[in-house]
C-alpha atoms as a PDB file:
ATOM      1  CA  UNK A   1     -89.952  27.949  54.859  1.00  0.00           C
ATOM      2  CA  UNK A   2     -92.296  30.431  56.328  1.00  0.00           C
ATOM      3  CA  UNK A   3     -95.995  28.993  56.385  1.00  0.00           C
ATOM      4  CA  UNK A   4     -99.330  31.496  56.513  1.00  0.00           C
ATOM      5  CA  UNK A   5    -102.299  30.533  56.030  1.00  0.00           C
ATOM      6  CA  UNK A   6    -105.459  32.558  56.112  1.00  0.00           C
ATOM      7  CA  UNK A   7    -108.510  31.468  57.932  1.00  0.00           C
ATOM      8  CA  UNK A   8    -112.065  32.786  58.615  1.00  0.00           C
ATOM      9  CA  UNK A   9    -113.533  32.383  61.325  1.00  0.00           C
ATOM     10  CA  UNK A  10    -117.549  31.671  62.175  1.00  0.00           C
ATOM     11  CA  UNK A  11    -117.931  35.348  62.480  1.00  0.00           C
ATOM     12  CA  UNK A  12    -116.464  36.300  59.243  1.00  0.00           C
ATOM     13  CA  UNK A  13    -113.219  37.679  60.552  1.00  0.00           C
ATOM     14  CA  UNK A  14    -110.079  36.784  58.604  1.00  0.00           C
ATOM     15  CA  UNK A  15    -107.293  35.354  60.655  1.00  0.00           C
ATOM     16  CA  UNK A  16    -103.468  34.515  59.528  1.00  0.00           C
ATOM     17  CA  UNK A  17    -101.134  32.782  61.354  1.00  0.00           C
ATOM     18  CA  UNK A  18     -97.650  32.774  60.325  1.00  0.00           C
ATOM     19  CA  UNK A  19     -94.809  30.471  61.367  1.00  0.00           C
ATOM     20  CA  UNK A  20     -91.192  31.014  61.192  1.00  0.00           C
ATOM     21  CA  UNK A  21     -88.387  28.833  59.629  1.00  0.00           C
ATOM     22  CA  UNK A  22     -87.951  25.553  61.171  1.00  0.00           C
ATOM     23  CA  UNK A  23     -88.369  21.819  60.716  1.00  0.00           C
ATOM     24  CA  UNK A  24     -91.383  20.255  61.243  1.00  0.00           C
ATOM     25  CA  UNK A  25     -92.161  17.061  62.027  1.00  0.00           C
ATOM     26  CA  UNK A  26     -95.921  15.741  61.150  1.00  0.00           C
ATOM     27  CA  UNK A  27     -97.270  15.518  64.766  1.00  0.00           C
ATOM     28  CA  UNK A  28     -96.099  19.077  65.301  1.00  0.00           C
ATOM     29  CA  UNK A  29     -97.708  20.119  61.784  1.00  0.00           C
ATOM     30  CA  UNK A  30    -100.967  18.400  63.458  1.00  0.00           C
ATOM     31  CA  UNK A  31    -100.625  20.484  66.365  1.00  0.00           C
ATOM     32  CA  UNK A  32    -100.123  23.447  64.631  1.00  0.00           C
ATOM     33  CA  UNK A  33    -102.909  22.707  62.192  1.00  0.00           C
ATOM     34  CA  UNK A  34    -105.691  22.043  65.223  1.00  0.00           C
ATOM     35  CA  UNK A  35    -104.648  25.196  67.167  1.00  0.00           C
ATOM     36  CA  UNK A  36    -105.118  27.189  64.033  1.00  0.00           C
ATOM     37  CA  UNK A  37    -108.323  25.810  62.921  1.00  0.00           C
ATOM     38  CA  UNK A  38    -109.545  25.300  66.253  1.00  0.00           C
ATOM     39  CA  UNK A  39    -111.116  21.943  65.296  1.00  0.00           C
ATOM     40  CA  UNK A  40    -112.504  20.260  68.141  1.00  0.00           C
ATOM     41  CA  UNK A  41    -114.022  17.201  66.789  1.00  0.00           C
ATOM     42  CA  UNK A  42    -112.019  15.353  64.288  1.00  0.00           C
ATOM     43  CA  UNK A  43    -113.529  13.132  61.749  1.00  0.00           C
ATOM     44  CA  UNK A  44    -111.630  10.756  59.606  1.00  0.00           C
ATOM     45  CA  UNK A  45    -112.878  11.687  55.820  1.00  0.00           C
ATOM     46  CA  UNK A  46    -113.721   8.870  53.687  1.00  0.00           C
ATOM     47  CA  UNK A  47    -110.990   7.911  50.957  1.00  0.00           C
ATOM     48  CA  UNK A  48    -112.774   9.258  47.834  1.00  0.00           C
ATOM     49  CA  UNK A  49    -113.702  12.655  49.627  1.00  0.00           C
ATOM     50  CA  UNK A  50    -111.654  15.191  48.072  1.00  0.00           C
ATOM     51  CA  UNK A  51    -113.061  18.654  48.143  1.00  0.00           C
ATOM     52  CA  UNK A  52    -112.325  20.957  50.901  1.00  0.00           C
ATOM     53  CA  UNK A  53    -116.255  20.507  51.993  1.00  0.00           C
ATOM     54  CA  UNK A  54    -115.616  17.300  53.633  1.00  0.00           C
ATOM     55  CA  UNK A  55    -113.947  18.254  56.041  1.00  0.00           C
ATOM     56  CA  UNK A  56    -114.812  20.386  59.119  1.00  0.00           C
ATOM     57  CA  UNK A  57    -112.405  22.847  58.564  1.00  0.00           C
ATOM     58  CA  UNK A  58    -110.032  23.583  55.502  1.00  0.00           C
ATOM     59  CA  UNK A  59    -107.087  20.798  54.529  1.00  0.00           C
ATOM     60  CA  UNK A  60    -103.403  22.154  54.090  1.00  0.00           C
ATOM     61  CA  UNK A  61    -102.694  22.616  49.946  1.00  0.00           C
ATOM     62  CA  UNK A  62     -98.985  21.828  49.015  1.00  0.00           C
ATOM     63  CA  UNK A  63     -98.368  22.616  46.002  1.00  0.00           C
ATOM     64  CA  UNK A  64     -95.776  20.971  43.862  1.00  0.00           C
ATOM     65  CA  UNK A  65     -94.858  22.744  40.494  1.00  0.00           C
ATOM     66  CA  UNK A  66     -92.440  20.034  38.665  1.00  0.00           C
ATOM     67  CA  UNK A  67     -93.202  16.768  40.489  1.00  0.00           C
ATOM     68  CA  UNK A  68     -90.422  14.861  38.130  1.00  0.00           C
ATOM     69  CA  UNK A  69     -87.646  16.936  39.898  1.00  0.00           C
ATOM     70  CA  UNK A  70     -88.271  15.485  43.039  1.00  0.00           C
ATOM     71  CA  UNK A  71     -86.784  12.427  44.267  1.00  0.00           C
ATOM     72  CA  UNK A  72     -89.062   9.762  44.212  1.00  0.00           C
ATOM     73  CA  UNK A  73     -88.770   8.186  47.843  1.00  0.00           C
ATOM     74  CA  UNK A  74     -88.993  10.862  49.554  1.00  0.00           C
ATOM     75  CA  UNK A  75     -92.365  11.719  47.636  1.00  0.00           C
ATOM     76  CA  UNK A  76     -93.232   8.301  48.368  1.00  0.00           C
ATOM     77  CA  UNK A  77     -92.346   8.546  52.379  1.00  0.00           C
ATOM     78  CA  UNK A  78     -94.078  11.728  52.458  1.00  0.00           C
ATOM     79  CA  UNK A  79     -96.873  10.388  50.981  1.00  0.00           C
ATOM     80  CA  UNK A  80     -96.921   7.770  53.067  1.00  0.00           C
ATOM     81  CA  UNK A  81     -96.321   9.647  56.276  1.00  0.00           C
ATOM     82  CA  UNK A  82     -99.566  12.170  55.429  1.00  0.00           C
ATOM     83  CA  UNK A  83    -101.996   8.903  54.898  1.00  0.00           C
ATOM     84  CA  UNK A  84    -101.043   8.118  58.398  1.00  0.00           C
ATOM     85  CA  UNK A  85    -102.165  11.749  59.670  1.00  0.00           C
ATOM     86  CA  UNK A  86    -104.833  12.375  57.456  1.00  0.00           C
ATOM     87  CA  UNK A  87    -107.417  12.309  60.209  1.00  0.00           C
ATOM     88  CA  UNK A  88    -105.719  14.903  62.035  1.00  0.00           C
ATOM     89  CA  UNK A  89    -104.042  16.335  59.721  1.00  0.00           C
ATOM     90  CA  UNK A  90    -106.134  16.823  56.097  1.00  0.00           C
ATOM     91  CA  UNK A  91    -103.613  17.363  53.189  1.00  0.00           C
ATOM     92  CA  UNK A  92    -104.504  18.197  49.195  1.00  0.00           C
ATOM     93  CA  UNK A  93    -101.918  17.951  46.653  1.00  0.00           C
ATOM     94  CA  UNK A  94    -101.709  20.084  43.651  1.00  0.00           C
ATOM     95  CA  UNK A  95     -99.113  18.583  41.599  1.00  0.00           C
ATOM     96  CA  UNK A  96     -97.484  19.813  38.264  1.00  0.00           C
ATOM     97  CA  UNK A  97     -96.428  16.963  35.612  1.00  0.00           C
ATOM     98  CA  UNK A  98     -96.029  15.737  32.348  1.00  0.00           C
ATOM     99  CA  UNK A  99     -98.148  13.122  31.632  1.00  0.00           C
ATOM    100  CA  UNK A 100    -101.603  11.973  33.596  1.00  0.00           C
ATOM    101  CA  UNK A 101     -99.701   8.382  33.782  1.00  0.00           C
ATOM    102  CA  UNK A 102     -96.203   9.110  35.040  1.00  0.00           C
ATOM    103  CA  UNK A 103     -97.721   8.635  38.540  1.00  0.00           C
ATOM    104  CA  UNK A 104     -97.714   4.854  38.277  1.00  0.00           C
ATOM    105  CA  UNK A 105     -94.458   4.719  37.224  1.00  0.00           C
ATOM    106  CA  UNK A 106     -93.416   7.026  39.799  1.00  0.00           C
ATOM    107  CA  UNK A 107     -95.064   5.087  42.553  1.00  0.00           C
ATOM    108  CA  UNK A 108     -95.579   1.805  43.919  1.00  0.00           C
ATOM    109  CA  UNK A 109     -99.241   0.353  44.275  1.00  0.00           C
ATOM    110  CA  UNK A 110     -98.956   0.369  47.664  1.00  0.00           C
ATOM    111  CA  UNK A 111     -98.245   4.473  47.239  1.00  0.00           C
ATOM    112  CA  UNK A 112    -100.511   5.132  44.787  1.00  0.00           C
ATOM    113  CA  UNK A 113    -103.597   3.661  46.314  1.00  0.00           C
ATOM    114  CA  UNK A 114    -103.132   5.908  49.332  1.00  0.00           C
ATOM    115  CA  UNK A 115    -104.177   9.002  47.028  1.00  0.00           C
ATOM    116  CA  UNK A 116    -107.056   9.810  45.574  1.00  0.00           C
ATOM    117  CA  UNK A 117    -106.202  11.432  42.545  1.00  0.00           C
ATOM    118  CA  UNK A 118    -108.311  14.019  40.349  1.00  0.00           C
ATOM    119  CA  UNK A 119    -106.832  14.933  36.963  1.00  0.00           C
ATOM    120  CA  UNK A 120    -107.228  17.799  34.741  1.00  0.00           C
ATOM    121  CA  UNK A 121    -105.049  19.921  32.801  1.00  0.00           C
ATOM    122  CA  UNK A 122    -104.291  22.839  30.655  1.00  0.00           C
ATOM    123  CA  UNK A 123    -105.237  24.134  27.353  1.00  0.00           C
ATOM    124  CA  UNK A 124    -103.261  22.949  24.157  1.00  0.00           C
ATOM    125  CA  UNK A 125    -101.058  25.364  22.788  1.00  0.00           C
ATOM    126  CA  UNK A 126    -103.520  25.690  19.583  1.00  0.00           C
ATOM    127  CA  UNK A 127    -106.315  26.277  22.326  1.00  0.00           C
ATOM    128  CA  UNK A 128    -104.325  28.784  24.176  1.00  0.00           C
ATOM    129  CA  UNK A 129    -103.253  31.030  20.692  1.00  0.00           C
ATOM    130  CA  UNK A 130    -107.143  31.092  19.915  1.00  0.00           C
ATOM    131  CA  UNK A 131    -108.068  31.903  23.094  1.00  0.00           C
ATOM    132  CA  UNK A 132    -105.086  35.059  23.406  1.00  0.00           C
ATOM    133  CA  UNK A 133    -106.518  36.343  19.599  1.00  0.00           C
ATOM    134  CA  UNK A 134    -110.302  36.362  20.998  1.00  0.00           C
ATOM    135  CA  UNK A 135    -109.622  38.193  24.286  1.00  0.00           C
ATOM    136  CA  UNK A 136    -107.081  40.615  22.196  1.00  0.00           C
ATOM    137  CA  UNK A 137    -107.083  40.673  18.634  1.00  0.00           C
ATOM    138  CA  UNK A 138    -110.664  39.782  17.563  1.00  0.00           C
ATOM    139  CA  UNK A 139    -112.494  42.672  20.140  1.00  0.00           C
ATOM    140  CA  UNK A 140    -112.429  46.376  20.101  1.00  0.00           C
ATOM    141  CA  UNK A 141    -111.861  46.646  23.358  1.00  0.00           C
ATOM    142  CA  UNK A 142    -108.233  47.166  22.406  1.00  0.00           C
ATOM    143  CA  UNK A 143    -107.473  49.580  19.885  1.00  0.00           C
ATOM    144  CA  UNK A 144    -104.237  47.387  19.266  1.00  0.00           C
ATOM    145  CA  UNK A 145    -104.536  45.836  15.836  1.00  0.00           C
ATOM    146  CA  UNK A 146    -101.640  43.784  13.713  1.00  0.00           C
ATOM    147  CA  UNK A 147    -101.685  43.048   9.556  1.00  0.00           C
ATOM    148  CA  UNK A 148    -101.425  39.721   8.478  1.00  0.00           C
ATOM    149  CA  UNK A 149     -97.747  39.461   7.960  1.00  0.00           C
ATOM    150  CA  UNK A 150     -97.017  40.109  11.257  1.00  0.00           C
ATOM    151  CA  UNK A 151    -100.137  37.968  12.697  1.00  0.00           C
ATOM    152  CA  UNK A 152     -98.489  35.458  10.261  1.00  0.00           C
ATOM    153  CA  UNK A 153     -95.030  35.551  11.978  1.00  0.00           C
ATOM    154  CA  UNK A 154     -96.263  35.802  15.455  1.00  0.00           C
ATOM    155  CA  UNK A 155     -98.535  32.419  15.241  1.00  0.00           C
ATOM    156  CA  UNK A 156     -95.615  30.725  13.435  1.00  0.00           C
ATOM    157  CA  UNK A 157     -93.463  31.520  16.504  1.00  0.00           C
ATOM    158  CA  UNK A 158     -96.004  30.871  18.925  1.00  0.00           C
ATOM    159  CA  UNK A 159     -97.260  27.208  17.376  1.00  0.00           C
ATOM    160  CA  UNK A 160     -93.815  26.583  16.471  1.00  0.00           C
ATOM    161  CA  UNK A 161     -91.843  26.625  19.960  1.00  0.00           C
ATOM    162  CA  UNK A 162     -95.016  25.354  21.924  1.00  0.00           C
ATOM    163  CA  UNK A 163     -95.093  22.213  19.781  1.00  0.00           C
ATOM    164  CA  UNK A 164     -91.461  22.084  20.405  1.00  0.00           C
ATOM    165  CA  UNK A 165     -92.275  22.268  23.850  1.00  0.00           C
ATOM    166  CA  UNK A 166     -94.748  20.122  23.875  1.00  0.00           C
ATOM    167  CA  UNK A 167     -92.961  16.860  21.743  1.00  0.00           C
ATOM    168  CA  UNK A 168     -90.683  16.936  24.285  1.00  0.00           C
ATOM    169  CA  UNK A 169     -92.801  16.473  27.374  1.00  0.00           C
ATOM    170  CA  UNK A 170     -94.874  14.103  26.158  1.00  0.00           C
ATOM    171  CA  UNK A 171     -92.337  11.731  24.053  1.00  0.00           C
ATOM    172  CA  UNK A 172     -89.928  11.449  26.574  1.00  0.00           C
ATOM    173  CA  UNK A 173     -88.136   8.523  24.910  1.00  0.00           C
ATOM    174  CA  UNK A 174     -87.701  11.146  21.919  1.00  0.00           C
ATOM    175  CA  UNK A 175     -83.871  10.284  23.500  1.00  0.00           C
ATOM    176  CA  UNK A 176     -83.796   6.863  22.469  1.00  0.00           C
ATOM    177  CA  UNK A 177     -83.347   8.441  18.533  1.00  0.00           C
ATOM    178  CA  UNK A 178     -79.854   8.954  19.716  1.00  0.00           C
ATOM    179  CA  UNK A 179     -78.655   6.387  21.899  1.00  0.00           C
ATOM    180  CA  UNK A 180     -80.030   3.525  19.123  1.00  0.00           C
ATOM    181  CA  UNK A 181     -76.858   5.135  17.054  1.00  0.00           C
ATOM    182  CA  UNK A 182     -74.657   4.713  19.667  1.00  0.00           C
ATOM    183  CA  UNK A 183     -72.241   1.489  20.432  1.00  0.00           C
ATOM    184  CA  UNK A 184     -73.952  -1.485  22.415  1.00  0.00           C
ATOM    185  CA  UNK A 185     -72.162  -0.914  25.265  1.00  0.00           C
ATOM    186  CA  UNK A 186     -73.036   3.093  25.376  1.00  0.00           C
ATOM    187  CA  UNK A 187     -76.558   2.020  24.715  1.00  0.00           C
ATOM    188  CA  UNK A 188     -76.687   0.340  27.977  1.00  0.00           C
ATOM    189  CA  UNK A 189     -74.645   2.640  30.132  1.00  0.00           C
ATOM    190  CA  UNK A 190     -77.559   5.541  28.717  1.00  0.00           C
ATOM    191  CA  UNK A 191     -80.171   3.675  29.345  1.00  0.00           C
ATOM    192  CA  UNK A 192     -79.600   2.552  32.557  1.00  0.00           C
ATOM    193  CA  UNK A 193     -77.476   5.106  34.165  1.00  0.00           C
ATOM    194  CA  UNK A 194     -79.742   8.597  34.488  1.00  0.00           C
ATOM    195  CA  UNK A 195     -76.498  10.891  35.937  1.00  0.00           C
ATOM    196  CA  UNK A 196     -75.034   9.340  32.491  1.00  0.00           C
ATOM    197  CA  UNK A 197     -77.375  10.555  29.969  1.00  0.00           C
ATOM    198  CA  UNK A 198     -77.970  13.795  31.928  1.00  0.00           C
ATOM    199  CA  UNK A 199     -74.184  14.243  31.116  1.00  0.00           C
ATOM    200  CA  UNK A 200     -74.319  13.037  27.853  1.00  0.00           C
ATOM    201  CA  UNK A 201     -77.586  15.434  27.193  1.00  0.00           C
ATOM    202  CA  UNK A 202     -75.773  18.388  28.789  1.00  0.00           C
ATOM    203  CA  UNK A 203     -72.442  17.689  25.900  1.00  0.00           C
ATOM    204  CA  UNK A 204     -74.272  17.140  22.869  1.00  0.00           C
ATOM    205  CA  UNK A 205     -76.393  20.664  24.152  1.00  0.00           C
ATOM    206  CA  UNK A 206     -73.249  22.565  24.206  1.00  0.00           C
ATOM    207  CA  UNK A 207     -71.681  20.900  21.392  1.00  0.00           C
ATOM    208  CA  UNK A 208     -74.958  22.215  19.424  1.00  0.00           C
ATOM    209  CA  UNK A 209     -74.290  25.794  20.504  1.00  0.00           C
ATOM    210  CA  UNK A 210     -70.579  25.820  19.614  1.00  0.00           C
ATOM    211  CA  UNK A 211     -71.859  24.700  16.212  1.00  0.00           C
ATOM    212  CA  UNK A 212     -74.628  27.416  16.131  1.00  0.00           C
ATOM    213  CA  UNK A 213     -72.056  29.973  17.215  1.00  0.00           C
ATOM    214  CA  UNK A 214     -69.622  28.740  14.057  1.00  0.00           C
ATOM    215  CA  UNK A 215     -72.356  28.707  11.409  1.00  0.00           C
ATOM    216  CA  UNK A 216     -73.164  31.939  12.052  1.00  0.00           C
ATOM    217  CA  UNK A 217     -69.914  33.394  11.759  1.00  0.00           C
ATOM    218  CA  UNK A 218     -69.358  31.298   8.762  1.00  0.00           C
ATOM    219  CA  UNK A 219     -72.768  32.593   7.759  1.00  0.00           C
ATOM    220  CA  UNK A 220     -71.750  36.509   7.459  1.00  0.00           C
ATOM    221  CA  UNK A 221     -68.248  35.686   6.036  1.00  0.00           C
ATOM    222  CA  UNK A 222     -70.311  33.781   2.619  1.00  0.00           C
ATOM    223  CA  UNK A 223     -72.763  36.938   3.019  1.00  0.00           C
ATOM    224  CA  UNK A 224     -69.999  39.398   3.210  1.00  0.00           C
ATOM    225  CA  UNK A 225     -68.423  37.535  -0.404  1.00  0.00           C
ATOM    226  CA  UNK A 226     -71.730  36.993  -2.028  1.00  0.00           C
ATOM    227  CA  UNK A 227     -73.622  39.897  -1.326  1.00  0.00           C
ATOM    228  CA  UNK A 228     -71.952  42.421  -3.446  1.00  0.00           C
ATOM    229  CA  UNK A 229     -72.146  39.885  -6.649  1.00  0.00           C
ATOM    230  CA  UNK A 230     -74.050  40.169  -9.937  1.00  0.00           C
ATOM    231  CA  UNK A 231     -77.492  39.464  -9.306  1.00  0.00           C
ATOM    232  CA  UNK A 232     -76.702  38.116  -6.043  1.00  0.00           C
ATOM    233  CA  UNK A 233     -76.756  34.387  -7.185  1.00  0.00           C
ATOM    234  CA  UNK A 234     -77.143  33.498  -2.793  1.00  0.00           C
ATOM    235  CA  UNK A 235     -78.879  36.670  -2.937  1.00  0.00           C
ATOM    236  CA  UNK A 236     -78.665  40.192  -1.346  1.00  0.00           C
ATOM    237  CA  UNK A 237     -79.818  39.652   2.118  1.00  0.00           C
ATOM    238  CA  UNK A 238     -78.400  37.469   4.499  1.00  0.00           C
ATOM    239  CA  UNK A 239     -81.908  36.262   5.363  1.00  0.00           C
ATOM    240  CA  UNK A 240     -81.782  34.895   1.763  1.00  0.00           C
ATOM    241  CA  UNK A 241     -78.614  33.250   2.248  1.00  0.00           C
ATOM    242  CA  UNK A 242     -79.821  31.610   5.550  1.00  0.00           C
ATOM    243  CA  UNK A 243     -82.928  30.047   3.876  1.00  0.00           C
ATOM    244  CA  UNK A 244     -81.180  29.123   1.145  1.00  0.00           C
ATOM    245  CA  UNK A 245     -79.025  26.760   3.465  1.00  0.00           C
ATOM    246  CA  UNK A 246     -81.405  25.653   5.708  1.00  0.00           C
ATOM    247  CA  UNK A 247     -83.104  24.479   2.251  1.00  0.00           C
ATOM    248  CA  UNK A 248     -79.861  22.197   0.476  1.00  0.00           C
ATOM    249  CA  UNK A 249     -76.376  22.143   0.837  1.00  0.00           C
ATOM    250  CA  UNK A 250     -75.593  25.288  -0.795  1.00  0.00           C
ATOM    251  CA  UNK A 251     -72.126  23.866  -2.055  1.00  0.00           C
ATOM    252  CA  UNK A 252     -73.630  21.323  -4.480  1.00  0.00           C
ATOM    253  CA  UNK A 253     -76.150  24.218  -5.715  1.00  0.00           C
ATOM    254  CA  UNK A 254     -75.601  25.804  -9.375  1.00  0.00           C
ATOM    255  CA  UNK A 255     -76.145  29.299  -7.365  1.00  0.00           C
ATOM    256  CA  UNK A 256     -72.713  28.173  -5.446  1.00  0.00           C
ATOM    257  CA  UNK A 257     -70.611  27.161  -8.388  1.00  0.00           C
ATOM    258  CA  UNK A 258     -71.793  30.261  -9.939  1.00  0.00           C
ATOM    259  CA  UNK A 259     -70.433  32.720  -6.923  1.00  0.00           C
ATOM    260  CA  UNK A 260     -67.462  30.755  -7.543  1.00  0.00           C
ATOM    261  CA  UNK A 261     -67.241  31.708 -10.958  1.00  0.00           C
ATOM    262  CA  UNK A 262     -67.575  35.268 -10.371  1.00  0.00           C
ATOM    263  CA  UNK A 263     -65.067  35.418  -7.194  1.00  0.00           C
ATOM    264  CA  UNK A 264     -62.419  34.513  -9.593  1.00  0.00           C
ATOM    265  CA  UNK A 265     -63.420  37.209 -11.487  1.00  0.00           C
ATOM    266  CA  UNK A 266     -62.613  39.808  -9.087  1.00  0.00           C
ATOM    267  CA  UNK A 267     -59.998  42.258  -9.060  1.00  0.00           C
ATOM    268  CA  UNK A 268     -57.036  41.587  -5.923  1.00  0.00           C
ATOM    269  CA  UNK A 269     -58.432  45.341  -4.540  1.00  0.00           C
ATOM    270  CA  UNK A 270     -62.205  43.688  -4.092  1.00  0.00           C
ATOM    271  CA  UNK A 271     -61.194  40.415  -3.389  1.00  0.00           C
ATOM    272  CA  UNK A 272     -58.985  42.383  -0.220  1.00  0.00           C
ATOM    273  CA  UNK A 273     -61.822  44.087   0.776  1.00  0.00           C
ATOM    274  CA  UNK A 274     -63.954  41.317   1.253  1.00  0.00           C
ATOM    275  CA  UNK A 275     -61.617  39.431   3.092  1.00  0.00           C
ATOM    276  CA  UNK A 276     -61.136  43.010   5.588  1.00  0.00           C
ATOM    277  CA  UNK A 277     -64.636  42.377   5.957  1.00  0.00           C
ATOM    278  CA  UNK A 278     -65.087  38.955   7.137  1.00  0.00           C
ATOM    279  CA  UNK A 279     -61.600  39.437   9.300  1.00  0.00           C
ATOM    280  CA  UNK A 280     -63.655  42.146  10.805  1.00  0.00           C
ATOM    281  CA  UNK A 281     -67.012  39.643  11.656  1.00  0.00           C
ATOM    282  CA  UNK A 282     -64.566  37.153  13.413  1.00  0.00           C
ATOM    283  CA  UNK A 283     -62.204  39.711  15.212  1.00  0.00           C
ATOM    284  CA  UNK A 284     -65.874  41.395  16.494  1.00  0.00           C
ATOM    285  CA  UNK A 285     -67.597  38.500  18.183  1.00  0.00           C
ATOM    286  CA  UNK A 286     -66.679  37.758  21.370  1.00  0.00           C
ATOM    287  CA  UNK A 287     -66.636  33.908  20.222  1.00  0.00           C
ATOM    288  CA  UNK A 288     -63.113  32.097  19.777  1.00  0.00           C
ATOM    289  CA  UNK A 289     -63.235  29.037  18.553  1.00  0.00           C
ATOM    290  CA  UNK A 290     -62.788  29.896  15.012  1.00  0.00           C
ATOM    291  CA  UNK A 291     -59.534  31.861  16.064  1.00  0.00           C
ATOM    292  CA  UNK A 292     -57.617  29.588  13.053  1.00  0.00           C
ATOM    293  CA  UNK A 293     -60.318  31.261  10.330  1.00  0.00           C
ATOM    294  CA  UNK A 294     -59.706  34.545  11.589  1.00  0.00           C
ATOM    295  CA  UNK A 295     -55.533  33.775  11.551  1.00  0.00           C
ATOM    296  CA  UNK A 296     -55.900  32.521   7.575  1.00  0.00           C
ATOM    297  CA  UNK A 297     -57.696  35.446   6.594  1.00  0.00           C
ATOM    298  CA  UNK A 298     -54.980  37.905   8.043  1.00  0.00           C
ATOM    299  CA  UNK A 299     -52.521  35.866   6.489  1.00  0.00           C
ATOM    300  CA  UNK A 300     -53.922  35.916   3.065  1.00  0.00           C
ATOM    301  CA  UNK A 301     -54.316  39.774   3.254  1.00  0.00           C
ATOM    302  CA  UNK A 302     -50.467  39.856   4.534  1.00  0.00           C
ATOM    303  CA  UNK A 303     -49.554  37.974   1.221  1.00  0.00           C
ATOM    304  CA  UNK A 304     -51.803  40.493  -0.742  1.00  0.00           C
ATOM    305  CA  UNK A 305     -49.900  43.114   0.214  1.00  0.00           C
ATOM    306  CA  UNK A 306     -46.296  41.224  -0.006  1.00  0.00           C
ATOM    307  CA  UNK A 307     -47.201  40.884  -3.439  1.00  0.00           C
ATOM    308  CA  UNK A 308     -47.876  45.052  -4.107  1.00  0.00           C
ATOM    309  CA  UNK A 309     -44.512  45.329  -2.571  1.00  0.00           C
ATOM    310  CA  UNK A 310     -42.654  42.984  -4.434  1.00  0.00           C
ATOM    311  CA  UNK A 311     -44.600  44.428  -7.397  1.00  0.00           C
ATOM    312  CA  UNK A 312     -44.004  47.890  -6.321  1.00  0.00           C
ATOM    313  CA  UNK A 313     -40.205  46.966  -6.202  1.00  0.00           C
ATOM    314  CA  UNK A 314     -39.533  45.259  -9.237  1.00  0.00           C
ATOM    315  CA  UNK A 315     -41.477  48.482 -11.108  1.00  0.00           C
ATOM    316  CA  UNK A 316     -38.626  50.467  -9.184  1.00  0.00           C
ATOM    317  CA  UNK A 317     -35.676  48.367 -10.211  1.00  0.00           C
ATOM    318  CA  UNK A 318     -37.165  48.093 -14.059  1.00  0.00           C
ATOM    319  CA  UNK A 319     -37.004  51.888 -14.305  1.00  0.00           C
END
């Protein structure tokens, strides 16, 4: 990768040097390092100095964003390889992870007493929503104003996927809710084996949005047969209907044995028009693994109409 670092000199002058692609190798890093810096009389820093201050002239920062997503002995050798050029070579890293503990189970002791770690770390999501409604909301510096519905909505989101978030980074044996259900001999193979559960994550993901993608089409279709009944037992909106289901299992509700009531009631005309409808919500979305629903509902409407012309025919014969 390209490297360029910006220096200033003793006279105030800003200097960068930039160097191209290649592979480096730590004594030429060292080299490159003193020619840039021009250091002349290098010191080695005591362990537990680690600001930039202690140093004649300014370490290297390497900064790693996701340090869990980097294999672990190669951190470790690289670790290992900067202690051994730290005199000549002064390196800080900034690293980005989940927990202020995962570093021991990361690394050895023999790694992790080569580092001389400083921890700190970001605002909770609470902290960061209070902070966003001070420096935008709550001033009139911005003419930008909400109501309290929408205010509402927007912290509900906001709290609601950062906690999310945030369960899942710090609980990471959240997993073990699943695998305790599984077979003793799956148990093991998860537990042990990370390419495993990876794969086994990565199914029961997609397996969740096949499901998503069938409850909402199965979704419409109940809205598209409920929504035009007498006082809407599931009610009028499909926003209704949704809430209603994430609530109870609609089918054992009195509001479902009610719509069932009232389908029967129908006349064949309605009841064809409704099914027209919810032929239409499966042949629109681009989504085919309820292709079977979609083949039903033609079928019933092709016995619908068999039935007007065997009707239509015996009315001929009879006259």
């Amino acid at each position: 990768m390209n490297c360029c670092v910006h220096l200033k000199s003793k006279e105030g002058e800003s200097v960068q040097v930039t160097q191209r692609n290649t592979h480096y190798l730590m004594d030429s890093l060292s080299s490159w390092y003193m020619t840039v810096t021009q250091k002349t009389d290098p010191k080695m820093p005591s362990k537990k100095r680690t600001t930039s201050s202690q140093w004649q002239s300014p370490p290297v920062l390497a900064t790693l964003k996701d340090m869990e997503s980097f294999a672990t002995k190669v951190l470790q050798d690289f670790i290992i390889i900067s202690s051994q050029h730290l005199h000549e070579f002064p390196l800080i890293l900034i690293v980005g992870i989940a927990t202020s503990i995962i570093n021991h189970r990361l690394f050895p002791h023999a790694v992790s007493s080569l580092l001389c770690i400083e921890l700190f770390q970001f605002l909770s999501c609470k902290e960061h929503l209070t902070m966003v409604l001070n420096k935008l909301l709550l001033t009139t510096q911005f003419p930008f104003k909400i109501n309290e519905k929408v205010l509402q909505v927007l912290t509900n989101i906001f709290l609601l996927q950062l906690s999310l978030l945030e369960h899942f980074c710090s609980q990471p044996l959240s997993v073990l809710r699943y695998v305790e259900k599984q077979a003793s001999e799956k148990q093991v193979v998860l537990l042990t084996s990370e390419r495993c559960l990876k794969e086994e994550t990565q199914l029961l993901l997609e397996n969740l949005h096949v499901y998503h993608m069938n409850y909402f089409l199965v979704l419409r279709c109940v809205h598209k047969f409920t929504s035009s009944l007498p006082k809407y037992p599931l009610g009028r909106q499909i926003r209704e209907l949704y809430r209603t289901c994430l609530e109870k299992n609609i089918r054992n509700s009195e509001e479902y044995a009610s719509v069932l009531q009232l389908l029967k009631m129908l006349a064949k005309d309605e009841l064809m028009t409704i099914l027209e409808k919810c032929f239409e919500v499966f042949i629109s979305s681009c989504e085919k693994h309820l292709g079977s629903t979609a083949k039903r509902i033609q079928e019933f409407l092709a016995q619908f109409q068999s039935f007007d012309e065997t009707k239509e025919v015996e009315d001929a014969s009879g006259s």
